[in-house]
Protein backbone atom coordinates (compact mmCIF):
# COMPACT_ATOMS: atom_id res chain seq x y z
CA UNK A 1 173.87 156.13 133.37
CA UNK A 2 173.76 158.44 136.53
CA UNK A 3 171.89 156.16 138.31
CA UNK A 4 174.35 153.27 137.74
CA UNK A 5 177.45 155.48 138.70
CA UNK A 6 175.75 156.56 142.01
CA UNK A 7 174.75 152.40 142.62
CA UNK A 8 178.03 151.85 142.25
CA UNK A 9 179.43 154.37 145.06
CA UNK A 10 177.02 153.46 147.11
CA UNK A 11 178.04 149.71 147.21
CA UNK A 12 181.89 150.90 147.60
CA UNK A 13 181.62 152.94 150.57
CA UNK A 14 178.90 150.01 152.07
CA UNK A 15 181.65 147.33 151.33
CA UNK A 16 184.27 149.63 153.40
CA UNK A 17 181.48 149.53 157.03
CA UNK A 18 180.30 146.11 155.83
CA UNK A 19 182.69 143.53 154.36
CA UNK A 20 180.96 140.19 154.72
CA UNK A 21 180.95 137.67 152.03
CA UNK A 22 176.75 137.54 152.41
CA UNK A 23 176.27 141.10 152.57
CA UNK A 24 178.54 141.34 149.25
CA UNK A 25 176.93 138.45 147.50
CA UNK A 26 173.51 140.04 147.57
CA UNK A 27 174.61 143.15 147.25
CA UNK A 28 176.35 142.34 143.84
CA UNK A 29 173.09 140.61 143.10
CA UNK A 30 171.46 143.49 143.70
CA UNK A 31 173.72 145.65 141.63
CA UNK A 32 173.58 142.79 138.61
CA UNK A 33 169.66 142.81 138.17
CA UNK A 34 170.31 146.82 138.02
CA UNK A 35 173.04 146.37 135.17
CA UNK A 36 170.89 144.15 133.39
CA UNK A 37 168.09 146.30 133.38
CA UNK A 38 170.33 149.35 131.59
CA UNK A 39 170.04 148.95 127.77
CA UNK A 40 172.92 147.40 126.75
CA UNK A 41 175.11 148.61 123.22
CA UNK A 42 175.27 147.34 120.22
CA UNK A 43 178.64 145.64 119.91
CA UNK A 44 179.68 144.62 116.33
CA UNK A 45 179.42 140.63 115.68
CA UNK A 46 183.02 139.03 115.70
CA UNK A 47 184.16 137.48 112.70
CA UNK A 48 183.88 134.04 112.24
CA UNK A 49 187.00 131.86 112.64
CA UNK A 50 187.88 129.59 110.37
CA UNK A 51 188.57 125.82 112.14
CA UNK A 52 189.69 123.05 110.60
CA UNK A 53 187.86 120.17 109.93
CA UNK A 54 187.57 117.36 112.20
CA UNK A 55 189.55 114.23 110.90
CA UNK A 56 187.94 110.90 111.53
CA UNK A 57 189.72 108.07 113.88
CA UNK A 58 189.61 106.11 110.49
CA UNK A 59 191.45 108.48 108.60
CA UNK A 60 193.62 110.09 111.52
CA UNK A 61 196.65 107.81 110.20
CA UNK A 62 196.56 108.67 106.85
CA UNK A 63 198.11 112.06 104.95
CA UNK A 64 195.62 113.96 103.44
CA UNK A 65 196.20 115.71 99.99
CA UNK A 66 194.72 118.45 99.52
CA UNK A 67 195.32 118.74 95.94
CA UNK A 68 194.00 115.68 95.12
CA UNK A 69 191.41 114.71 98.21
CA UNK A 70 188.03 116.55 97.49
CA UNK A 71 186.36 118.22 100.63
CA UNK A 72 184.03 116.74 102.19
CA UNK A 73 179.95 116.81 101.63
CA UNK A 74 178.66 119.38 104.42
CA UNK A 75 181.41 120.77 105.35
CA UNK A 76 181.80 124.37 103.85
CA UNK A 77 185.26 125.52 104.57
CA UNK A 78 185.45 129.10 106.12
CA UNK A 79 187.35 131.67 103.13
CA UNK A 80 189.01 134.82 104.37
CA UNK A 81 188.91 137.85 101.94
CA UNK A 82 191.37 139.98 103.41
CA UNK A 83 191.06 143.63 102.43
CA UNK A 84 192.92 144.70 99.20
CA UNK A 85 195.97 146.65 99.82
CA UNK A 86 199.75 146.85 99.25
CA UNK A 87 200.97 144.15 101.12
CA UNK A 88 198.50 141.85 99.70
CA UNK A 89 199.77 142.73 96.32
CA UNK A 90 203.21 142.67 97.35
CA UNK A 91 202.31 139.31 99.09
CA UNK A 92 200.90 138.08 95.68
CA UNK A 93 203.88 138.45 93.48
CA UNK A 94 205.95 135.41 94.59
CA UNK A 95 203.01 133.26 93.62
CA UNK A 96 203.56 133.87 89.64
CA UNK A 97 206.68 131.49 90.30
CA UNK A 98 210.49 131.39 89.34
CA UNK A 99 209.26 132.35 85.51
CA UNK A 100 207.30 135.38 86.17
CA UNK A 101 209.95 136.77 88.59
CA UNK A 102 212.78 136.28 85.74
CA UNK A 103 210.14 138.51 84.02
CA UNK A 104 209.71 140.76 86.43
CA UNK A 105 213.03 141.36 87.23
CA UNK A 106 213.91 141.94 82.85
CA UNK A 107 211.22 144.53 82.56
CA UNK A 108 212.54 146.34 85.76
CA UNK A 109 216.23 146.05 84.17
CA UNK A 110 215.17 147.24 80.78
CA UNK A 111 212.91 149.73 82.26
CA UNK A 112 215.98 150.93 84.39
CA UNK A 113 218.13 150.92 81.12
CA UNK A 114 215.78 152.99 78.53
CA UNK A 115 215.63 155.86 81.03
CA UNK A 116 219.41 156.21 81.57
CA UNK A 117 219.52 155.94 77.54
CA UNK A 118 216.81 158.69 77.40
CA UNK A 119 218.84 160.58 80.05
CA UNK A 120 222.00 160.61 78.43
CA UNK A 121 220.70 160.89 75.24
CA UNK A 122 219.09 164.53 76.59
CA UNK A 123 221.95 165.10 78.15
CA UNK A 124 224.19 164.66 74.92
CA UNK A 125 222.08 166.72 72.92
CA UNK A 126 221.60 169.61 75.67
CA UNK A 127 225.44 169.50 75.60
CA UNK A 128 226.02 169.36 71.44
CA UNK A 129 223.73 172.57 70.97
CA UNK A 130 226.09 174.36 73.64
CA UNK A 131 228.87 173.63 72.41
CA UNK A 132 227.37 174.74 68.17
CA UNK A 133 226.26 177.46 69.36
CA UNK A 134 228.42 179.36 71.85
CA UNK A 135 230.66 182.04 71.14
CA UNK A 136 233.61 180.76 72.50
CA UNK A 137 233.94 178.23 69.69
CA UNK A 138 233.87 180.35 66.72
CA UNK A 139 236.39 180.00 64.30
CA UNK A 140 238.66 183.36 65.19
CA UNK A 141 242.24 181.97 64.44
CA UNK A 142 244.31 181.09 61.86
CA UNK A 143 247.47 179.15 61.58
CA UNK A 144 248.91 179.00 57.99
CA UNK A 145 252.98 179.34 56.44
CA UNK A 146 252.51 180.49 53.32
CA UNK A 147 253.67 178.79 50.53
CA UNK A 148 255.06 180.36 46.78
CA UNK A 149 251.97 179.37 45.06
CA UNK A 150 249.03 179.22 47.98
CA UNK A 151 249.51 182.64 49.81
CA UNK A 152 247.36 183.74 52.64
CA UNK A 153 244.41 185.47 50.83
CA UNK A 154 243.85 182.72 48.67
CA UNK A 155 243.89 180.19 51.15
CA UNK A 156 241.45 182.51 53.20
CA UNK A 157 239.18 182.47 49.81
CA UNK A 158 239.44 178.49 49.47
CA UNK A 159 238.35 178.42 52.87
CA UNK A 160 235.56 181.05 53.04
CA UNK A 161 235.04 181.13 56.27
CA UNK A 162 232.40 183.64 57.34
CA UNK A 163 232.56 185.80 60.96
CA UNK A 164 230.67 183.67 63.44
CA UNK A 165 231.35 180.21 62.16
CA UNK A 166 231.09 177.71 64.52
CA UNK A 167 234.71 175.81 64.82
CA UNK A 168 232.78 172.64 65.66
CA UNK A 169 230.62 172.58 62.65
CA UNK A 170 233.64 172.88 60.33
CA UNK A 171 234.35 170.56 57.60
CA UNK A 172 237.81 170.08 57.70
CA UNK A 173 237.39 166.96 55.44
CA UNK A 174 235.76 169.37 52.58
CA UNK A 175 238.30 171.93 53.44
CA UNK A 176 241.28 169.46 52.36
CA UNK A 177 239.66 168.66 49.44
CA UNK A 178 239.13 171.79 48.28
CA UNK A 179 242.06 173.26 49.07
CA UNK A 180 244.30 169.86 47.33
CA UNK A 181 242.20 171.00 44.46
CA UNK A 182 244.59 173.68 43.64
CA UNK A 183 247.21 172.90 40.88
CA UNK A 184 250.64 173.77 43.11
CA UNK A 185 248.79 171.77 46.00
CA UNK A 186 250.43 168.60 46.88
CA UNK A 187 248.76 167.73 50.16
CA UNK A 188 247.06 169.50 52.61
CA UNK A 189 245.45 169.27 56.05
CA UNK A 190 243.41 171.18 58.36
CA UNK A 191 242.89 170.59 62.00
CA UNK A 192 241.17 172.12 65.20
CA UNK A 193 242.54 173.48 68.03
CA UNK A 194 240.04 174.39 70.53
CA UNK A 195 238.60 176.48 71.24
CA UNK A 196 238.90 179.05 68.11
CA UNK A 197 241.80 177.83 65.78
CA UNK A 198 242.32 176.70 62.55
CA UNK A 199 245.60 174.92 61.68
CA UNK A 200 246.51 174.43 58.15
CA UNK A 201 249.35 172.63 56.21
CA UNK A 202 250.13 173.04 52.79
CA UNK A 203 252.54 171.13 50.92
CA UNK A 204 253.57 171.71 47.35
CA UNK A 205 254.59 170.26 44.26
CA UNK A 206 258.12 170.79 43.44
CA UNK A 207 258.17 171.11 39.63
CA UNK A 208 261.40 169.35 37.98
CA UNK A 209 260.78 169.81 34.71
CA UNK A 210 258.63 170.80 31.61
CA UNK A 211 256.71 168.55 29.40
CA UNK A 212 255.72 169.14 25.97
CA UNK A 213 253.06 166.07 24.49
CA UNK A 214 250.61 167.87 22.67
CA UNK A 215 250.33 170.70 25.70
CA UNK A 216 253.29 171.91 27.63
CA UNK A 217 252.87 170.66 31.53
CA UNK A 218 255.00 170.71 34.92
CA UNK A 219 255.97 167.43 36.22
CA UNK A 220 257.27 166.47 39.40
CA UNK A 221 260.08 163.84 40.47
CA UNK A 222 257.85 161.57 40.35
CA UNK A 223 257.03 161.87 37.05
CA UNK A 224 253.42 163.20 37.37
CA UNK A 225 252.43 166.00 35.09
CA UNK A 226 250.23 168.55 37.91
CA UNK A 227 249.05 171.86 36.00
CA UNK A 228 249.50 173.10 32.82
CA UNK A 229 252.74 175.43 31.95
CA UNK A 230 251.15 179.11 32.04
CA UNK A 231 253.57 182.06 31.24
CA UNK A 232 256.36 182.96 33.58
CA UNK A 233 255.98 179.26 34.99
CA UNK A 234 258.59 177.47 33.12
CA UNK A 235 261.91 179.83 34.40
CA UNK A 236 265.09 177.73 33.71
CA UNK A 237 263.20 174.32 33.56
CA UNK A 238 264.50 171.44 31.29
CA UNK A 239 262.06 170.18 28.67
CA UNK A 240 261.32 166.67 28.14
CA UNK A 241 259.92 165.96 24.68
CA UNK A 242 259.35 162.90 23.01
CA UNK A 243 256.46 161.75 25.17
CA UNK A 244 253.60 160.59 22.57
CA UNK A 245 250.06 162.45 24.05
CA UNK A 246 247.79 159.42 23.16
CA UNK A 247 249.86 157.22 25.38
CA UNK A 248 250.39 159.90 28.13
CA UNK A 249 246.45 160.23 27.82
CA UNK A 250 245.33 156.87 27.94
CA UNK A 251 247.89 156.38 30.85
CA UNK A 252 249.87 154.03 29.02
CA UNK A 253 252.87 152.57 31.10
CA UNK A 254 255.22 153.39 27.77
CA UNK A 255 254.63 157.49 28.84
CA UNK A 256 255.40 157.14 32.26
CA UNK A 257 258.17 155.27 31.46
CA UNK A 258 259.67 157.78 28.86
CA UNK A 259 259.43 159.98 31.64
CA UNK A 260 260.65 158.60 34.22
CA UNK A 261 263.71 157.46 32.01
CA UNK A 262 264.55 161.30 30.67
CA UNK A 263 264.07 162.46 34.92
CA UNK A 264 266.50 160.18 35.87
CA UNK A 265 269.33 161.31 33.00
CA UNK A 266 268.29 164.88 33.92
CA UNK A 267 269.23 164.17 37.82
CA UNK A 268 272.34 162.29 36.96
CA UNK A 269 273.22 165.01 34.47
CA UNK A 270 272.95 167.71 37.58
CA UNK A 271 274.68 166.29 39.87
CA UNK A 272 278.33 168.14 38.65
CA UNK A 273 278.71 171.67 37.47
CA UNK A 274 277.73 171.09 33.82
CA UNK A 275 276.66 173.48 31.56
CA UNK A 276 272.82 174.08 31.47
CA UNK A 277 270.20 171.79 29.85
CA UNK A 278 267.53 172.87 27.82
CA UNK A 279 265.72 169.50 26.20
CA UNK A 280 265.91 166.07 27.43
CA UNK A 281 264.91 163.50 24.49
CA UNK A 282 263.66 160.43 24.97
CA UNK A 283 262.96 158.54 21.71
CA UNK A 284 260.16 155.43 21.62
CA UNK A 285 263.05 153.02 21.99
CA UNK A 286 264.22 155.00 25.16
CA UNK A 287 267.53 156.30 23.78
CA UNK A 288 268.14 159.93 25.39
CA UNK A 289 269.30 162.86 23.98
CA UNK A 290 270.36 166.05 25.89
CA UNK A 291 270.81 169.52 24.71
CA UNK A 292 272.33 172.49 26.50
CA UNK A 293 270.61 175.47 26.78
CA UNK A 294 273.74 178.33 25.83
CA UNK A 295 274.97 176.84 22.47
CA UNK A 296 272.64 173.67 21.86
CA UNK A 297 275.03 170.91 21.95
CA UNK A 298 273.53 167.56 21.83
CA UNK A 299 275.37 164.97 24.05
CA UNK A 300 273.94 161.50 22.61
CA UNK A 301 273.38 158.71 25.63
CA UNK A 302 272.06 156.63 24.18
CA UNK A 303 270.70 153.40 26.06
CA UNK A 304 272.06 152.03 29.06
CA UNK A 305 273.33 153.47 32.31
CA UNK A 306 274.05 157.05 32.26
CA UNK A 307 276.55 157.78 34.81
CA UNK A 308 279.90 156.08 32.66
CA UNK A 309 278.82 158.20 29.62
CA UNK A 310 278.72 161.58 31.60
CA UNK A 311 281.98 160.69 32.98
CA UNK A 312 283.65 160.52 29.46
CA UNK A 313 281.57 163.88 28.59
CA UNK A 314 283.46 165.90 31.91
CA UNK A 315 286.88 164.12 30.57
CA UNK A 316 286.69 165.84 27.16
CA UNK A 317 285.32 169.11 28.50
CA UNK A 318 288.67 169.14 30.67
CA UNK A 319 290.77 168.08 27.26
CA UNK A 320 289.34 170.57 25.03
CA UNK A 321 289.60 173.59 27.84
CA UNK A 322 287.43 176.46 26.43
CA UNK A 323 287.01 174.81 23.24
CA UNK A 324 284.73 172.42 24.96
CA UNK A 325 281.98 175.53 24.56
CA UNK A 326 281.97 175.04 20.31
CA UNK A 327 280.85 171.74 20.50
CA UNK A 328 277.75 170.86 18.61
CA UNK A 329 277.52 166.86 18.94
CA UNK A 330 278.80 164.11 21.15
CA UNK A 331 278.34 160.82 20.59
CA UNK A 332 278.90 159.10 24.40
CA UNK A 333 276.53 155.86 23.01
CA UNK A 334 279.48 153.97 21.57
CA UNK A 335 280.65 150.41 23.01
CA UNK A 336 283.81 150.37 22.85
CA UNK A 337 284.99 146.22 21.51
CA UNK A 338 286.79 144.51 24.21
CA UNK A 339 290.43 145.61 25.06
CA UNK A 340 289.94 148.29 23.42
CA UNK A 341 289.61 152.18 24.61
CA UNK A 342 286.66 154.30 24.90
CA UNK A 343 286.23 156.50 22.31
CA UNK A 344 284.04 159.53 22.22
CA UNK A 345 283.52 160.84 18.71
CA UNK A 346 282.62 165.11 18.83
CA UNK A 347 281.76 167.40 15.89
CA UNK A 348 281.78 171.31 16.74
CA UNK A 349 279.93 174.25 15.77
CA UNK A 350 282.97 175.87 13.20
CA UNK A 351 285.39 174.36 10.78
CA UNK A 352 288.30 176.35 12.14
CA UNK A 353 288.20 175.20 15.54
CA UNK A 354 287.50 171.43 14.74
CA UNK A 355 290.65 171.97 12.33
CA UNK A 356 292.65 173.11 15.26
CA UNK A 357 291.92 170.18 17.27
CA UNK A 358 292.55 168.05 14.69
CA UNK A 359 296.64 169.51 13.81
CA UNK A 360 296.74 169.43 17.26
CA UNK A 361 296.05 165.45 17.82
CA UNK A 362 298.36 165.03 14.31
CA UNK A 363 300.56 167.17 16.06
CA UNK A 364 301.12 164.63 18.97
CA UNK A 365 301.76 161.86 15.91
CA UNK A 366 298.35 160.54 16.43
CA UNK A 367 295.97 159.42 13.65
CA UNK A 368 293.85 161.87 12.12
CA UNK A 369 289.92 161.75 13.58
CA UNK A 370 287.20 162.87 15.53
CA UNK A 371 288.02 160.32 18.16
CA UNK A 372 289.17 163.07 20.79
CA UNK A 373 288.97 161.39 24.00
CA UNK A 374 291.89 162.17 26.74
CA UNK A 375 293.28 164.95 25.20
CA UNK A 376 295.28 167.16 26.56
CA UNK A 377 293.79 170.79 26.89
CA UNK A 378 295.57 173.09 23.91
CA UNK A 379 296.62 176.77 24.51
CA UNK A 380 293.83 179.09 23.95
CA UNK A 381 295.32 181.43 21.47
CA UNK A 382 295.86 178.65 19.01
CA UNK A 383 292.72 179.02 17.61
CA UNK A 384 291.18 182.21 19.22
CA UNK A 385 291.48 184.76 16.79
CA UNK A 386 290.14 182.60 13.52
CA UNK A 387 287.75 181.01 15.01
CA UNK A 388 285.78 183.90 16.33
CA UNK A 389 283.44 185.53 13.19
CA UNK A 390 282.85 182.01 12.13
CA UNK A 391 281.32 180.74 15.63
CA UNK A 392 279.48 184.08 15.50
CA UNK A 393 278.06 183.05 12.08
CA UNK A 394 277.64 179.57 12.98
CA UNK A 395 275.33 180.63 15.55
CA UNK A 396 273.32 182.82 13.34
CA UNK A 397 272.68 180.68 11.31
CA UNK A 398 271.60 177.86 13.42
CA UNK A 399 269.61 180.41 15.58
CA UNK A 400 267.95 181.25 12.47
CA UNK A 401 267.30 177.45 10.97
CA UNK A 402 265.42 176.53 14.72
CA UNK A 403 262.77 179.28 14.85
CA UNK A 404 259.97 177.91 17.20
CA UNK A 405 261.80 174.33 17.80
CA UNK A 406 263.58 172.56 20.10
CA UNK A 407 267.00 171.67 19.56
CA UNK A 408 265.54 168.13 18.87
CA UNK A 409 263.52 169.72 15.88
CA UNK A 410 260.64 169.04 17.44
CA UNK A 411 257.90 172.56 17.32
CA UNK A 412 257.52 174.16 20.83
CA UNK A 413 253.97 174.94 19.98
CA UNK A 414 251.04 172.24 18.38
């Protein structure tokens, strides 16, 4: 290697004294026969390029296929295996075709779509055991008006609640139910306010009257019997009787009817300063029947509509002044005939003041009879004295005949 390097200065600073085309000639002879005697390296063998092959004149004019033309005999076409790599995969996807890329391209999409599912779904339930488990939702508030029946510690038993519970993994479904489950319940209804409230509505039953079939109950305006009467429950309440219990039991229409027909003469019946009920009757063929409560007087309605009847019932209280207190009966059922004027027929608790109202009406040169609608109010001490000790006794008596019934006769206990 030295040798050739020094050769090769040599010749350079010869060509710059001597620069004729001989004298290079052989000298670059001279320095070739050198060069060839160095030992030369080993240089890799190129690879072998792959031609074409030669088409013949005869066929030059014609189109080969080369699907269908077979090569031809001694002629080995040259094959390049290129080197496996990324691009040559890459490369080798389009030749699946337009089917395998639609497939491709689905399994990428779905691939794409399971792990955003999976995501969120970790996400969700990261999230969900925060929220169940922090402190700032626990159940620390609340909200409730008291009603009569439902106060505050009972609704805070219904609920039992205990320190640390989790607003979000409240029931409020169960709640209502439970809650509704109480007899003075109505409807109810919780809700949440976040982050630590409870808010709940109560609304009760508003209890119209009594009912006595078999057991004594509390009904509504609607007509629907709610608890059962306990003791202190009943207060001033009107009691309906007459209901049978199998019916009521068996939810026969005929009960609810009955009932419904007594509520409604009870609410027409209240509507004016009257004096106060104690029984409403309803018999099976729906006639009513209404007692007061201070001397028992039974005003008889009858069928029909109860409005006209009450009517004539204020028009004799007004004729018969304070004597309108001694009634026992009145008969407001009767149909008057056709051109003809209502007539109200009233019996009272003493002989002596019935006797006064009758000289009174034969006073005024009318016939003598119970008929004692439209009269005009008499004086007070006409029959005040007399009739005293006898309504007193009158009374007793009666008090004494009723024992544990209604004015109706019907017991007040089974």
């Amino acid at each position: 290697m030295g040798r050739l390097i020094v050769a090769r200065l040599a010749h350079f600073a010869m060509g710059l004294f001597n620069n004729s085309p001989r004298a290079n000639a052989a000298q670059a002879r001279k320095q070739n026969r050198r060069v060839q005697q160095a030992r030369p390296r080993p240089m890799p063998a190129p690879a072998p390029v792959a031609r074409k092959p030669a088409v013949t004149a005869s066929r030059a004019s014609q189109r080969v296929n080369r699907r269908v033309d077979a090569p031809r005999a001694g002629v080995k076409p040259a094959v390049h295996v290129p080197r496996a790599g990324l691009k040559q995969l890459v490369a080798a996807v389009p030749r699946v075709g337009a089917r395998g890329r639609r497939f491709f391209s689905l399994a990428a999409r779905l691939a794409i779509a399971v792990t955003l599912a999976w995501g969120v779904l970790l996400a969700v339930q990261a999230g969900y055991q925060y929220v169940t488990t922090s402190a700032r939702f626990e159940a620390k508030s609340l909200v409730f008006q008291a009603t009569p029946h439902v106060p505050v510690d009972r609704l805070q038993s219904l609920l039992g609640l205990e320190p640390g519970t989790n607003i979000l993994a409240v029931d409020t479904d169960a709640l209502q139910a439970k809650i509704a489950a109480e007899p003075w319940v109505k409807r109810a209804s919780v809700q949440r306010s976040l982050p630590d409230t409870l808010i709940v509505e109560v609304e009760e039953h508003e209890a119209a009257a009594a009912l006595l079939s078999g057991y004594f109950y509390l009904i509504d305006r609607d007509g629907v019997p709610f608890k059962r009467l306990e003791e202190g429950e009943r207060g001033e309440l009107p009691v309906i009787t007459g209901i049978d219990r199998e019916q009521l039991v068996a939810g026969d229409a005929r009960a609810q009817t009955a009932i419904r027909r007594g509520l409604a003469a009870l609410t027409a019946y209240q509507q004016a300063p009257r004096p106060r009920l104690s029984e409403v009757h309803v018999d099976e063929g729906g006639s009513v029947a209404l007692y007061t409560a201070k001397t028992g007087a039974a005003l008889r309605l009858g069928r029909g509509e109860v409005e006209p009847k009450l009517a004539r019932f204020d028009a004799l209280r007004a004729a018969l002044g304070e004597r309108a207190e001694q009634l026992a009966v009145v008969h407001l059922d009767l149909e008057a005939a056709p051109g003809t004027p209502e007539r109200v027929v009233a019996s009272f608790l003493d002989a002596d003041a019935e006797a006064a109202v009758l000289a009174r009406g034969a006073g005024a040169h009318k016939p003598v009879s119970k008929d004692i609608a439209q009269e005009p109010a008499a004086p007070a001490q006409a029959a005040s004295q007399p009739a005293g000790p006898a309504k007193a006794k009158s009374k007793k008596k009666k008090k004494a005949a009723s024992g544990n019934k209604f004015a109706s006769g019907i017991p007040k206990y089974d």
